[in-house]
N, C-alpha and C. Protein backbone atom coordinates (compact mmCIF):
# COMPACT_ATOMS: atom_id res chain seq x y z
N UNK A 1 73.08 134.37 24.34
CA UNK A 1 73.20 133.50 23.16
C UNK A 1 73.04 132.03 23.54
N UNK A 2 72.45 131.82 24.70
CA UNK A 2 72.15 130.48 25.33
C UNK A 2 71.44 129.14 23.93
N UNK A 3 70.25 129.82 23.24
CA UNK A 3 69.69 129.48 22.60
C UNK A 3 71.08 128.85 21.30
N UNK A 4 71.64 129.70 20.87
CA UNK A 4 72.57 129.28 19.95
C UNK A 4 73.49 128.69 20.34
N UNK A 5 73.80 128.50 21.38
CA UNK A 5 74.97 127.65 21.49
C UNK A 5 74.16 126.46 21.92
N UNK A 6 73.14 125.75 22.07
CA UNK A 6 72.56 124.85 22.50
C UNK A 6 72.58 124.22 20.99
N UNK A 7 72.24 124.44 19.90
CA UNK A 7 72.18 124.13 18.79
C UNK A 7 73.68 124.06 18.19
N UNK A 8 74.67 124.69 18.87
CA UNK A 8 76.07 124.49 18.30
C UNK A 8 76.48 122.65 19.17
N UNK A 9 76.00 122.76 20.10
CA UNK A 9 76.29 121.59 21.37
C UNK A 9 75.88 120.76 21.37
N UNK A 10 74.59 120.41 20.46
CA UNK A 10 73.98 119.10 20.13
C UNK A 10 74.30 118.38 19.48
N UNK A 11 75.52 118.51 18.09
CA UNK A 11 76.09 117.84 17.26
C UNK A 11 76.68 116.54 18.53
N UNK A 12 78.04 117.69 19.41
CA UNK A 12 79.14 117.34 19.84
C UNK A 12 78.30 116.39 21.06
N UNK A 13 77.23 116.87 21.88
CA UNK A 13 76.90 115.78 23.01
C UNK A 13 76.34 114.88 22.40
N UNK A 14 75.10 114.60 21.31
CA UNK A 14 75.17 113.52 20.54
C UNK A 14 76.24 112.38 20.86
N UNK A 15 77.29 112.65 20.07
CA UNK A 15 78.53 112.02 20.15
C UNK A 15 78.80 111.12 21.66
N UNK A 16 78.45 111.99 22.39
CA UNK A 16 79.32 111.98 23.72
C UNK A 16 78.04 111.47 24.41
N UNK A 17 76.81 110.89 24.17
CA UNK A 17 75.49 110.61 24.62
C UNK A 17 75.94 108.96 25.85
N UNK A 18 76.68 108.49 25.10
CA UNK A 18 77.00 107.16 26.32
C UNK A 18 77.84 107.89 27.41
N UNK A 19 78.85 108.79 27.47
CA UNK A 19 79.66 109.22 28.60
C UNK A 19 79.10 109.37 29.92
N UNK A 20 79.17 109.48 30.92
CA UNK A 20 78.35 109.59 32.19
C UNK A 20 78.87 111.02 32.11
N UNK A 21 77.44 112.15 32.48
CA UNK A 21 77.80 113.87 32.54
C UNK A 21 78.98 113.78 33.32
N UNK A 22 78.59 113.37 34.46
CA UNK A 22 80.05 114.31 35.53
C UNK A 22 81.26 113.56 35.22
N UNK A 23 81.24 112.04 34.28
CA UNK A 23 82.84 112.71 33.76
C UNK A 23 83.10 113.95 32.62
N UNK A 24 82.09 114.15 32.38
CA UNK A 24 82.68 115.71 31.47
C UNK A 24 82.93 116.25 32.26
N UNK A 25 81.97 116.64 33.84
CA UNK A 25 81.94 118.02 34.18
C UNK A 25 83.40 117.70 35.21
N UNK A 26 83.87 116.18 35.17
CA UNK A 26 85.39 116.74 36.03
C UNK A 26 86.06 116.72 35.29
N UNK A 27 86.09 116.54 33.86
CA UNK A 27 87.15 116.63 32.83
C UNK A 27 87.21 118.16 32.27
N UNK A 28 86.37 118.89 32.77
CA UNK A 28 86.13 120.35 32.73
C UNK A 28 86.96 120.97 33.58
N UNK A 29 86.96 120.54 34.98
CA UNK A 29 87.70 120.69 36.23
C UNK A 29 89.17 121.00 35.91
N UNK A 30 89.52 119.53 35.41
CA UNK A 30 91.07 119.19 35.33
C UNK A 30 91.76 120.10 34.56
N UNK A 31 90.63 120.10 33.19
CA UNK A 31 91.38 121.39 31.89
C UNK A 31 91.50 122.70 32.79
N UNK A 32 90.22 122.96 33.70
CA UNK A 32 90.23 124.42 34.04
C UNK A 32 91.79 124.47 35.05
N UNK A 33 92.38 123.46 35.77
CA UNK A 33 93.35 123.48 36.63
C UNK A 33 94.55 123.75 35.67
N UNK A 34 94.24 123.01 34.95
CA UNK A 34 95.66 122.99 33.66
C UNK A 34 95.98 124.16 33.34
N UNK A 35 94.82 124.99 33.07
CA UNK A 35 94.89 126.47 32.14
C UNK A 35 95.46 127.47 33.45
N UNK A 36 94.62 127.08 34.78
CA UNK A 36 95.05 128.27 35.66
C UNK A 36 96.74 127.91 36.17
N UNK A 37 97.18 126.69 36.12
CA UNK A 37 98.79 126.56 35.93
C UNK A 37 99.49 126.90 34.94
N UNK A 38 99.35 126.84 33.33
CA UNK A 38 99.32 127.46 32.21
C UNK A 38 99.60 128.92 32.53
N UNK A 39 98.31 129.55 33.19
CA UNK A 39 98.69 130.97 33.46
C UNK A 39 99.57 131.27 34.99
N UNK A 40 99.29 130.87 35.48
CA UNK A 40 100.53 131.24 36.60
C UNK A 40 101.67 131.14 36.06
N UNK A 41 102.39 130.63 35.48
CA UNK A 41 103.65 130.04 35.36
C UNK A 41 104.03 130.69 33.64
N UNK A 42 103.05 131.82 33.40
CA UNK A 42 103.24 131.82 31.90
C UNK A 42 104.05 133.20 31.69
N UNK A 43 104.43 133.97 33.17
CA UNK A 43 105.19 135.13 33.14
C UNK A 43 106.41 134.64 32.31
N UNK A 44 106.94 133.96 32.57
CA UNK A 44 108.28 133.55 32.01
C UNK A 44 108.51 133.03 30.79
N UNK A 45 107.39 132.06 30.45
CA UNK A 45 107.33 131.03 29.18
C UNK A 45 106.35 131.50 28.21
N UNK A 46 106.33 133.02 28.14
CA UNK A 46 104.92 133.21 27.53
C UNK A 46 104.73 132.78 26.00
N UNK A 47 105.55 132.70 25.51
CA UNK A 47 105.63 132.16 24.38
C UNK A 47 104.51 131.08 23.84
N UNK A 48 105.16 130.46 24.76
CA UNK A 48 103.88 128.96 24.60
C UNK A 48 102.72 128.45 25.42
N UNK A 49 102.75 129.24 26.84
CA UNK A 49 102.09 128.94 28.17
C UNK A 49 101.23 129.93 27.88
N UNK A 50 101.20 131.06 27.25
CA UNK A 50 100.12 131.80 27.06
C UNK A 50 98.89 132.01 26.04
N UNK A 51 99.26 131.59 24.62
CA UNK A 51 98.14 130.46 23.87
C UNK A 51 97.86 129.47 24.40
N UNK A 52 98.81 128.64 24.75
CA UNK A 52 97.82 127.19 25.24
C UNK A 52 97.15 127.63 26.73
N UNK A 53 97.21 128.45 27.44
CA UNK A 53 96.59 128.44 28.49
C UNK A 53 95.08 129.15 27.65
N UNK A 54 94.80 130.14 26.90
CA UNK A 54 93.68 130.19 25.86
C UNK A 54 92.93 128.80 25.59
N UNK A 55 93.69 127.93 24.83
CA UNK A 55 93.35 126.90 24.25
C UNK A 55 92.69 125.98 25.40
N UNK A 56 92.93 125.90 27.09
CA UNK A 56 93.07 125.40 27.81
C UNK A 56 91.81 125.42 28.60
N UNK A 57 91.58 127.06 28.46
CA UNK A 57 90.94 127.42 28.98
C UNK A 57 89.02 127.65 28.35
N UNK A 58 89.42 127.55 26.74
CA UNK A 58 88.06 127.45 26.31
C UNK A 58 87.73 126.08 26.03
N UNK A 59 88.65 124.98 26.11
CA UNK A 59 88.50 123.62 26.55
C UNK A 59 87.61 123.24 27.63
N UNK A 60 87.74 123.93 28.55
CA UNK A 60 87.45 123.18 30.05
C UNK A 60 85.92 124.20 29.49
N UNK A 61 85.82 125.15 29.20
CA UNK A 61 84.51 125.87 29.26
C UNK A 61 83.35 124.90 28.21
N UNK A 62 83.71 124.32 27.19
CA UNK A 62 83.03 123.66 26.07
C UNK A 62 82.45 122.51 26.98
N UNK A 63 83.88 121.80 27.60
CA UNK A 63 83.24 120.47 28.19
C UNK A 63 82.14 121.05 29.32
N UNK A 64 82.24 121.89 29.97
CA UNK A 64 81.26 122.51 31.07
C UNK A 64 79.96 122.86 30.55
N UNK A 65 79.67 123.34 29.45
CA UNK A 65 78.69 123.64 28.44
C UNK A 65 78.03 121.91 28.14
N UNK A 66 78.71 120.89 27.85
CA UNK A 66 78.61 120.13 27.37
C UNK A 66 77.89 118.91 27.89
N UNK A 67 78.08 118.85 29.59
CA UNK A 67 78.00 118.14 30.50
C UNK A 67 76.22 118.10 30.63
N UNK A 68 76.25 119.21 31.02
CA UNK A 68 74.65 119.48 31.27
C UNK A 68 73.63 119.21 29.97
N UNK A 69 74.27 119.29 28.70
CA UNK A 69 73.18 119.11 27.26
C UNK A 69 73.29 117.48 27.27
N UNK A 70 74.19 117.02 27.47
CA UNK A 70 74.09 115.11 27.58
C UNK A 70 73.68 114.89 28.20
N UNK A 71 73.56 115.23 29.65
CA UNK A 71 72.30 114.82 30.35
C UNK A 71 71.19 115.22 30.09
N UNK A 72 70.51 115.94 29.58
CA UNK A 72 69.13 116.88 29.33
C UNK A 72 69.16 115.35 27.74
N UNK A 73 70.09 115.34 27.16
CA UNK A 73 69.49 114.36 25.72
C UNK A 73 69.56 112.97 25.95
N UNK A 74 70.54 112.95 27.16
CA UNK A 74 70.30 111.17 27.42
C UNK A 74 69.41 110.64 28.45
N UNK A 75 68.52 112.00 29.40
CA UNK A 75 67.67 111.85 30.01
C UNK A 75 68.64 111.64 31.34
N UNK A 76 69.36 112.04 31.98
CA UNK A 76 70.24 111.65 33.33
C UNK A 76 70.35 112.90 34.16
N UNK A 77 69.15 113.84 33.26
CA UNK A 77 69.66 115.33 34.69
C UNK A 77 69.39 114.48 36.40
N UNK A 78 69.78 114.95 37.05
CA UNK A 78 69.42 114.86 38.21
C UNK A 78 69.72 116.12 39.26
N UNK A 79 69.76 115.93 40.28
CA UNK A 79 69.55 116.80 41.49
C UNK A 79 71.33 117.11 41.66
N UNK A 80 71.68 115.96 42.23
CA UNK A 80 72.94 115.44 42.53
C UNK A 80 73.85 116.00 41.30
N UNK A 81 73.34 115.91 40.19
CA UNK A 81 74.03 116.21 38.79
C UNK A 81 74.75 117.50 38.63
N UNK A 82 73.29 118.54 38.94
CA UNK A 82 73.59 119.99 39.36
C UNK A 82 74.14 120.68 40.04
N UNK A 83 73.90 119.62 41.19
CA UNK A 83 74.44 120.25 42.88
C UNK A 83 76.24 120.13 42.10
N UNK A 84 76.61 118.79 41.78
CA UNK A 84 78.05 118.31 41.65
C UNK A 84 78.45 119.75 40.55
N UNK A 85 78.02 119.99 39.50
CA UNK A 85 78.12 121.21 38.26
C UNK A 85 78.15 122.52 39.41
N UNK A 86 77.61 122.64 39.69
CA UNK A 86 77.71 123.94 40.30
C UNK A 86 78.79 123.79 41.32
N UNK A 87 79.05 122.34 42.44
CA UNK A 87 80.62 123.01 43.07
C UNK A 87 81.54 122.99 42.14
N UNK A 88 81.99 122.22 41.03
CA UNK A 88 83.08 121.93 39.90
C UNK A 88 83.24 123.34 39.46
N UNK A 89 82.02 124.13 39.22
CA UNK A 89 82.16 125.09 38.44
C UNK A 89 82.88 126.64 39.20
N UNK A 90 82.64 126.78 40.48
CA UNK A 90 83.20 127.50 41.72
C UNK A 90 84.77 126.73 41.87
N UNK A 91 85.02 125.60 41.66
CA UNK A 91 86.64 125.09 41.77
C UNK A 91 87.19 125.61 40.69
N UNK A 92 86.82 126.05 39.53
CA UNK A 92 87.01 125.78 38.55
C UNK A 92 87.49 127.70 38.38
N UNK A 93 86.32 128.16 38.42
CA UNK A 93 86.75 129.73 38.77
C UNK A 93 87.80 130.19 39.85
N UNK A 94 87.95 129.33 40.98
CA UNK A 94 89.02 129.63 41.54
C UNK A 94 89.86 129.02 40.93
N UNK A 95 90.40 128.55 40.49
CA UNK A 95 91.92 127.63 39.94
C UNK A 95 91.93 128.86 38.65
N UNK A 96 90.29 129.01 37.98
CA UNK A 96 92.00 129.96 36.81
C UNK A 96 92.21 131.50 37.28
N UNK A 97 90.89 131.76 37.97
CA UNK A 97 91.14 133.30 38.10
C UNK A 97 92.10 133.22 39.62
N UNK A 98 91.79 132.19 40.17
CA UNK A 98 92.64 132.71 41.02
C UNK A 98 94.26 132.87 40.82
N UNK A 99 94.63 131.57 39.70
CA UNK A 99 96.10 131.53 39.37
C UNK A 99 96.06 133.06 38.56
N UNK A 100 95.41 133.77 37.87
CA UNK A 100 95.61 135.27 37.58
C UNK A 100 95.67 135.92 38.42
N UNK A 101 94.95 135.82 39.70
CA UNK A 101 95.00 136.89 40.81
C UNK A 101 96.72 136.82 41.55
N UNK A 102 97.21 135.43 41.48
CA UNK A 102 98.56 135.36 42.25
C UNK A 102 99.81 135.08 41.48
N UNK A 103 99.24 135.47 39.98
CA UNK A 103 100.16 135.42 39.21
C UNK A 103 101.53 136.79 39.07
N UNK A 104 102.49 136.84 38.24
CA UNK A 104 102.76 137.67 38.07
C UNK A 104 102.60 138.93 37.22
N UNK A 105 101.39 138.68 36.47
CA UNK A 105 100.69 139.34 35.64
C UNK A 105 99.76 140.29 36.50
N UNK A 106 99.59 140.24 37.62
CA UNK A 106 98.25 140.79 38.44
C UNK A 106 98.69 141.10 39.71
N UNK A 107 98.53 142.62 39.94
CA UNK A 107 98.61 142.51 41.50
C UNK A 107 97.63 142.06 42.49
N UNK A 108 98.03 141.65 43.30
CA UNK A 108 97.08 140.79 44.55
C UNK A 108 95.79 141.09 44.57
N UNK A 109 96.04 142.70 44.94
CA UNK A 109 94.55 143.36 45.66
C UNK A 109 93.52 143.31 44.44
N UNK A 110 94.45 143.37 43.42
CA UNK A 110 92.89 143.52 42.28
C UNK A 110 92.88 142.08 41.69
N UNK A 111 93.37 141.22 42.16
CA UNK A 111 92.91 139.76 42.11
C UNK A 111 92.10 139.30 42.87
N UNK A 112 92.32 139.69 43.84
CA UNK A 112 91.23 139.70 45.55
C UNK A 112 90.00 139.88 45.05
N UNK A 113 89.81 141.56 44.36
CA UNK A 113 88.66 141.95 44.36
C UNK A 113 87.97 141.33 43.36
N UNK A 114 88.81 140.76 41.94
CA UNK A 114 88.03 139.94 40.89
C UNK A 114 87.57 138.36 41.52
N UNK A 115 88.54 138.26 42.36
CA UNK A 115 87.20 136.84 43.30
C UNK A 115 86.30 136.93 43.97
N UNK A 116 86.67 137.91 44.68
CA UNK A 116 85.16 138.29 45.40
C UNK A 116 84.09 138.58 44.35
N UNK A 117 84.10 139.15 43.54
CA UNK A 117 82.81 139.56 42.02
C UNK A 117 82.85 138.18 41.96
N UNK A 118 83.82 137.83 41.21
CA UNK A 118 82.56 136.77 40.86
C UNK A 118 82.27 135.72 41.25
N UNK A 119 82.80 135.39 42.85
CA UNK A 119 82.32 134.31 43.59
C UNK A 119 80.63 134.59 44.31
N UNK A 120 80.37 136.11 44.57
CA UNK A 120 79.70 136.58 45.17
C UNK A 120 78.62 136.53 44.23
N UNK A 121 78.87 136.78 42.46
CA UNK A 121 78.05 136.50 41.28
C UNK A 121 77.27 135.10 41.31
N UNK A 122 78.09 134.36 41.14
CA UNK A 122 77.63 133.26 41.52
C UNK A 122 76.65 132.62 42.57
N UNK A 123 77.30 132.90 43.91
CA UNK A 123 76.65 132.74 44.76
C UNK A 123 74.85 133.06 44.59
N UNK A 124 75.21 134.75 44.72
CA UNK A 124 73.56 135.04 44.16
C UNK A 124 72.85 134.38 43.07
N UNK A 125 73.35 133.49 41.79
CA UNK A 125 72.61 133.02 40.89
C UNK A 125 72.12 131.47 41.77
N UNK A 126 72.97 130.88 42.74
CA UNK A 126 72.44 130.04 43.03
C UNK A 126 71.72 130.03 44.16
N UNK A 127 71.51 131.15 44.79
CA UNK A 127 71.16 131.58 46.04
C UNK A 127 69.43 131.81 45.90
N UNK A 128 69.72 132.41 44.50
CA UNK A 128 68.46 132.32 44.49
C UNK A 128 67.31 131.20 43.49
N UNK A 129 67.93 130.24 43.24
CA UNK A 129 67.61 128.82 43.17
C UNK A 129 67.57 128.32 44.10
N UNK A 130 68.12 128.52 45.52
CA UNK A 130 67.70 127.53 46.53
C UNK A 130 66.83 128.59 47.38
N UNK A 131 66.06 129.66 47.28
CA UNK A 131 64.99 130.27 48.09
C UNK A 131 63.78 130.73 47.31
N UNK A 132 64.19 129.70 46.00
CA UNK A 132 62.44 129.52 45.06
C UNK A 132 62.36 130.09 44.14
N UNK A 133 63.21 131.43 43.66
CA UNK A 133 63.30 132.29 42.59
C UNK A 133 63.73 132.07 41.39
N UNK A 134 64.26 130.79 41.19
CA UNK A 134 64.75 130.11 40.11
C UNK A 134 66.14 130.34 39.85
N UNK A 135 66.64 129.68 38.88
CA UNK A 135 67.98 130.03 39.01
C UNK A 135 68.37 131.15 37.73
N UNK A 136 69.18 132.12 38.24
CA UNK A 136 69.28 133.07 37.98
C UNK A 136 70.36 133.63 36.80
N UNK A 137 70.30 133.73 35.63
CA UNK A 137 71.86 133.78 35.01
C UNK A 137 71.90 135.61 34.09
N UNK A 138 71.08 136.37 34.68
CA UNK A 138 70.97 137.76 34.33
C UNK A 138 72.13 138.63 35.36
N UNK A 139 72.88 139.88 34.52
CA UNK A 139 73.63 140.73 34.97
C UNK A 139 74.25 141.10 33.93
N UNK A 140 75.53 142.07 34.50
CA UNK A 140 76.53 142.28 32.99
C UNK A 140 77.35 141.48 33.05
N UNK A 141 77.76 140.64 33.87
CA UNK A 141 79.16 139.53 34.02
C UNK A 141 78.46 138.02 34.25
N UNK A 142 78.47 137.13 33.51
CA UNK A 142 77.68 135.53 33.40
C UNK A 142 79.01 134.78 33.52
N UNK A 143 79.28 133.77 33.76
CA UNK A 143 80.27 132.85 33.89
C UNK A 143 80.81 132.47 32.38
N UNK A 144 79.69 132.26 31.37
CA UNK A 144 79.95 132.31 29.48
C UNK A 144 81.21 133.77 29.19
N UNK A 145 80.59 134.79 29.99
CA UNK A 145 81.10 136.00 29.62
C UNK A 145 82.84 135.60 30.43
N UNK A 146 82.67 135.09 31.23
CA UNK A 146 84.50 135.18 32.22
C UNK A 146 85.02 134.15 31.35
N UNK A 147 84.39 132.90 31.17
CA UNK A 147 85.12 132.11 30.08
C UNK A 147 85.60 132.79 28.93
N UNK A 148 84.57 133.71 27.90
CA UNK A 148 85.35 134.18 26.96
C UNK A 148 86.49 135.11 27.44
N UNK A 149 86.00 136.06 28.07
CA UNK A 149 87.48 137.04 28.39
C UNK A 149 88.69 136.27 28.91
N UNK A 150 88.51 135.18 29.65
CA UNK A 150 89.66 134.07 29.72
C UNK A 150 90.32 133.31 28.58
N UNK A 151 89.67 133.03 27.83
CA UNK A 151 90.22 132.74 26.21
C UNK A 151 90.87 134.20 25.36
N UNK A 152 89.92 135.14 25.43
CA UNK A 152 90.52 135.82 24.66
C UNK A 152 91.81 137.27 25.50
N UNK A 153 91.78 137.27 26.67
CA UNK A 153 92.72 137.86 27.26
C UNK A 153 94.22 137.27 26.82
N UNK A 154 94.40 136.12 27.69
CA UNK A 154 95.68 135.76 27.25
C UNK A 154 96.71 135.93 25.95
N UNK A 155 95.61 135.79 25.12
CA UNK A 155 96.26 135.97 23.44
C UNK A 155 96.27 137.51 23.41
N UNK A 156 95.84 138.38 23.85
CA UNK A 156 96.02 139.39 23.49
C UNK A 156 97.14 140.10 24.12
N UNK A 157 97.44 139.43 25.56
CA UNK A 157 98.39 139.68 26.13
C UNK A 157 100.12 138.99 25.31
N UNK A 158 99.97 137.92 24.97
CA UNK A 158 100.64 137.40 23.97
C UNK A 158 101.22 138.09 23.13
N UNK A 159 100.29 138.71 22.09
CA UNK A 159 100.64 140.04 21.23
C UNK A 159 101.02 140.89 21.50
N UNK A 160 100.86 141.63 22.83
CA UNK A 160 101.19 142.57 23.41
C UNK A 160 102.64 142.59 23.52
N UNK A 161 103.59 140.89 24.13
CA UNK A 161 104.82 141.25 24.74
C UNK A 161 105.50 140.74 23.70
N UNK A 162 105.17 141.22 22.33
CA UNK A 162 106.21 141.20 21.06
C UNK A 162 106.22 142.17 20.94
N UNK A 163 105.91 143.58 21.54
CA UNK A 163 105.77 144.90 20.95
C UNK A 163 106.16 145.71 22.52
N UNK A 164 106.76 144.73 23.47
CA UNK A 164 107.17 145.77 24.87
C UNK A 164 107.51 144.66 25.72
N UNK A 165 107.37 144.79 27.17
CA UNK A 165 106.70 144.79 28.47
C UNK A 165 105.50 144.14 28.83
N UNK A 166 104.30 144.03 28.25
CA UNK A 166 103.47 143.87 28.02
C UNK A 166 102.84 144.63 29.12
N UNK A 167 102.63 145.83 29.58
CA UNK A 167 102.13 146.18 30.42
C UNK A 167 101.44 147.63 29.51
N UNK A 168 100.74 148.12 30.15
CA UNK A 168 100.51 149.18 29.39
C UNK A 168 100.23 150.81 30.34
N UNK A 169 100.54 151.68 30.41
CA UNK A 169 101.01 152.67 30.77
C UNK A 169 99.89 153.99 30.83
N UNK A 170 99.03 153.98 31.91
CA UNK A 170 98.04 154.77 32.95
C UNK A 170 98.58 156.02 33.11
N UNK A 171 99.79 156.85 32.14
CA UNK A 171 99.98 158.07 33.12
C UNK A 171 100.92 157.75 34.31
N UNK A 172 100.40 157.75 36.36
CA UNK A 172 101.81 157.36 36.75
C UNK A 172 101.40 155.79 37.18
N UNK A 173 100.81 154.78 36.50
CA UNK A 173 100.51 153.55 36.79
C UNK A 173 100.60 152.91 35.52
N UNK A 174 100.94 151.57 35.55
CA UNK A 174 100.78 150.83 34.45
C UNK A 174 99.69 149.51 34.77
N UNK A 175 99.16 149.21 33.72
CA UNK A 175 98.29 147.67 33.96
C UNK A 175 98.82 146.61 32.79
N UNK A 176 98.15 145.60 33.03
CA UNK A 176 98.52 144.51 32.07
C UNK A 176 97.36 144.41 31.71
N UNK A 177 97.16 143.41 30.20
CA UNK A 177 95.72 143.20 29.79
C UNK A 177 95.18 142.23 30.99
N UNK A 178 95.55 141.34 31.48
CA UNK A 178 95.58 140.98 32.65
C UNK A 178 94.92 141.73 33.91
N UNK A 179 95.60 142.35 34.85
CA UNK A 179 94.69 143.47 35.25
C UNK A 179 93.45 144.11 34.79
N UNK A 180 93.21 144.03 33.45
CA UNK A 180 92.39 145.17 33.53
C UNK A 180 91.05 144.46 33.11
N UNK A 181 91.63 142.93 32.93
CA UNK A 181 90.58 141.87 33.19
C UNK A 181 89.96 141.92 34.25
N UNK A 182 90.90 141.78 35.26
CA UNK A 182 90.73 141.35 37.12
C UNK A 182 89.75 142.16 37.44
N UNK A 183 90.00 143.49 36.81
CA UNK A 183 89.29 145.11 37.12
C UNK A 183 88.05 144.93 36.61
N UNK A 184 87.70 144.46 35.75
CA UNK A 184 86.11 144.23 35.07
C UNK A 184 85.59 143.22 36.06
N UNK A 185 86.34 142.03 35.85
CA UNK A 185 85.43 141.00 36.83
C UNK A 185 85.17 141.63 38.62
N UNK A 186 86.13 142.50 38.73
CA UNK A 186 85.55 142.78 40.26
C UNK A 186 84.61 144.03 40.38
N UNK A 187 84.79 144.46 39.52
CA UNK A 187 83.41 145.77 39.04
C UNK A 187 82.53 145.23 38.46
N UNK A 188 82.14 144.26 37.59
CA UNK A 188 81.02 144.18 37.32
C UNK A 188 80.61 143.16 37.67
N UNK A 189 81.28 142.51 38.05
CA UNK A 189 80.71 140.90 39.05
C UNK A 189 80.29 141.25 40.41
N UNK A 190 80.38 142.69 41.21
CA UNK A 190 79.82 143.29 42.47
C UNK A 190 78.66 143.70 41.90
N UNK A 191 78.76 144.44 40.42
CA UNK A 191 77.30 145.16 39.70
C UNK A 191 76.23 143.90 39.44
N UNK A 192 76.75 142.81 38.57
CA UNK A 192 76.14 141.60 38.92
C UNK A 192 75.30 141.06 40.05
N UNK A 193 76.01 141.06 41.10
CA UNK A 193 75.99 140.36 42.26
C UNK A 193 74.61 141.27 42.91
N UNK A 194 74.78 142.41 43.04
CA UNK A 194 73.90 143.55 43.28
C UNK A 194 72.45 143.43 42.10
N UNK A 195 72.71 143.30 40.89
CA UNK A 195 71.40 143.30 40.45
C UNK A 195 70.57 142.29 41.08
N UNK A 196 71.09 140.87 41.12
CA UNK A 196 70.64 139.34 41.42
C UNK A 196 69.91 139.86 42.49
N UNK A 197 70.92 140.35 43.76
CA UNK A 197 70.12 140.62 44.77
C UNK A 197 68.92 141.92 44.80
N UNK A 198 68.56 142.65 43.71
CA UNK A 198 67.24 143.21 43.64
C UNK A 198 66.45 142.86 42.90
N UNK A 199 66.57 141.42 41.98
CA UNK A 199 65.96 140.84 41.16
C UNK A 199 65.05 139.32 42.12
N UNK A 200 66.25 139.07 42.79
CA UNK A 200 65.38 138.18 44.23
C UNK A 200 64.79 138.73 44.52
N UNK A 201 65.02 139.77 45.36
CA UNK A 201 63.73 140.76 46.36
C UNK A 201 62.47 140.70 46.21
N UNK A 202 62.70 141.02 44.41
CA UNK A 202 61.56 141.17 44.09
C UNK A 202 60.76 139.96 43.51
N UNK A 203 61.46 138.59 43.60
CA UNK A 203 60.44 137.49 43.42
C UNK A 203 59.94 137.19 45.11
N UNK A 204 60.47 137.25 46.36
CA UNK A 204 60.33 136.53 46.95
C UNK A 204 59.80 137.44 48.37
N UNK A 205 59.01 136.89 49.14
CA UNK A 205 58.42 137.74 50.36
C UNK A 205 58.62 136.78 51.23
């Protein structure tokens, strides 16, 4: 839906056309740090730490969206521009997924494995922008796609712990909506990661 949200984003960068990009793209940063403290710390306070870490979290994703269309309309892409967007955007995935992976919502190992997906996702989209293949944003797991399930997880988990525990019950295991987030991003961000790398192959000799 790249196409449509480019047309949702032109109102708002308009607006924002004097700002210099990379203060959006570290004001993207900061929200994304906010939200992954939001969620660490939201076992206890979920009440309120777990919408606003939602709210927090599709914040930092808008301004990240946002950064790159003001430069493309005020004419300021650059090299340096991208390079800086793409590490912000790897800090940025570690601070919230990782505060889910070491939260109390998530056990470790399947926090582990949801960083490895989609650091390794990543990697390959830019991996193969720097060996000529262009840059790459095809698979079943896109960074648009972890932002939404990051907005819309939390709230659902929210709802959840007015009606229990919030955990939910596997037979002799239980998960959280949480978990079973972690569990997608590290399964399909390896399936990801794996297509990229037979989709290079095949641009490059």
């Amino acid at each position: 839906m790249r196409d449509d949200a480019v047309s949702f984003l032109d109102p708002a960068a308009r607006r924002l056309i004097k700002i210099d990009p990379n203060t959006l793209s570290f004001a993207a940063l900061f929200l994304a740090a906010l939200s992954g403290l939001a969620i660490y710390f939201s076992h206890q306070s979920w009440e309120i730490l777990l919408p606003l870490s939602s709210f927090l979290v599709i914040s930092s994703g808008f301004f990240d969206a946002l950064d790159g269309r003001v430069a493309r309309l005020a004419g300021k892409t650059s090299r340096r521009g991208d390079f800086l967007d793409h590490v912000l955007d790897r800090y940025a995935d570690v601070l919230m997924i990782g505060a889910v992976a070491f939260s109390a919502w998530c056990n470790p190992y399947i926090g582990i494995l949801a960083l490895v997906g989609v650091l390794l996702t990543s990697y390959m989209g830019t991996q193969a922008q720097a060996v000529g293949a262009g840059r790459l944003y095809r698979g079943i797991l896109g960074r648009a796609d972890r932002i939404v399930l990051l907005f819309i997880v939390p709230l659902i988990q929210w709802i959840f712990m007015f009606f229990g525990d919030g955990w939910i019950d596997f037979g002799a295991f239980s998960l959280s909506m949480f978990e079973i987030m972690m569990l997608w991003f590290g399964i399909a961000g390896n399936i990801t990661a794996v297509q990229r790398v037979f989709e290079v192959w095949k641009k490059i000799k």
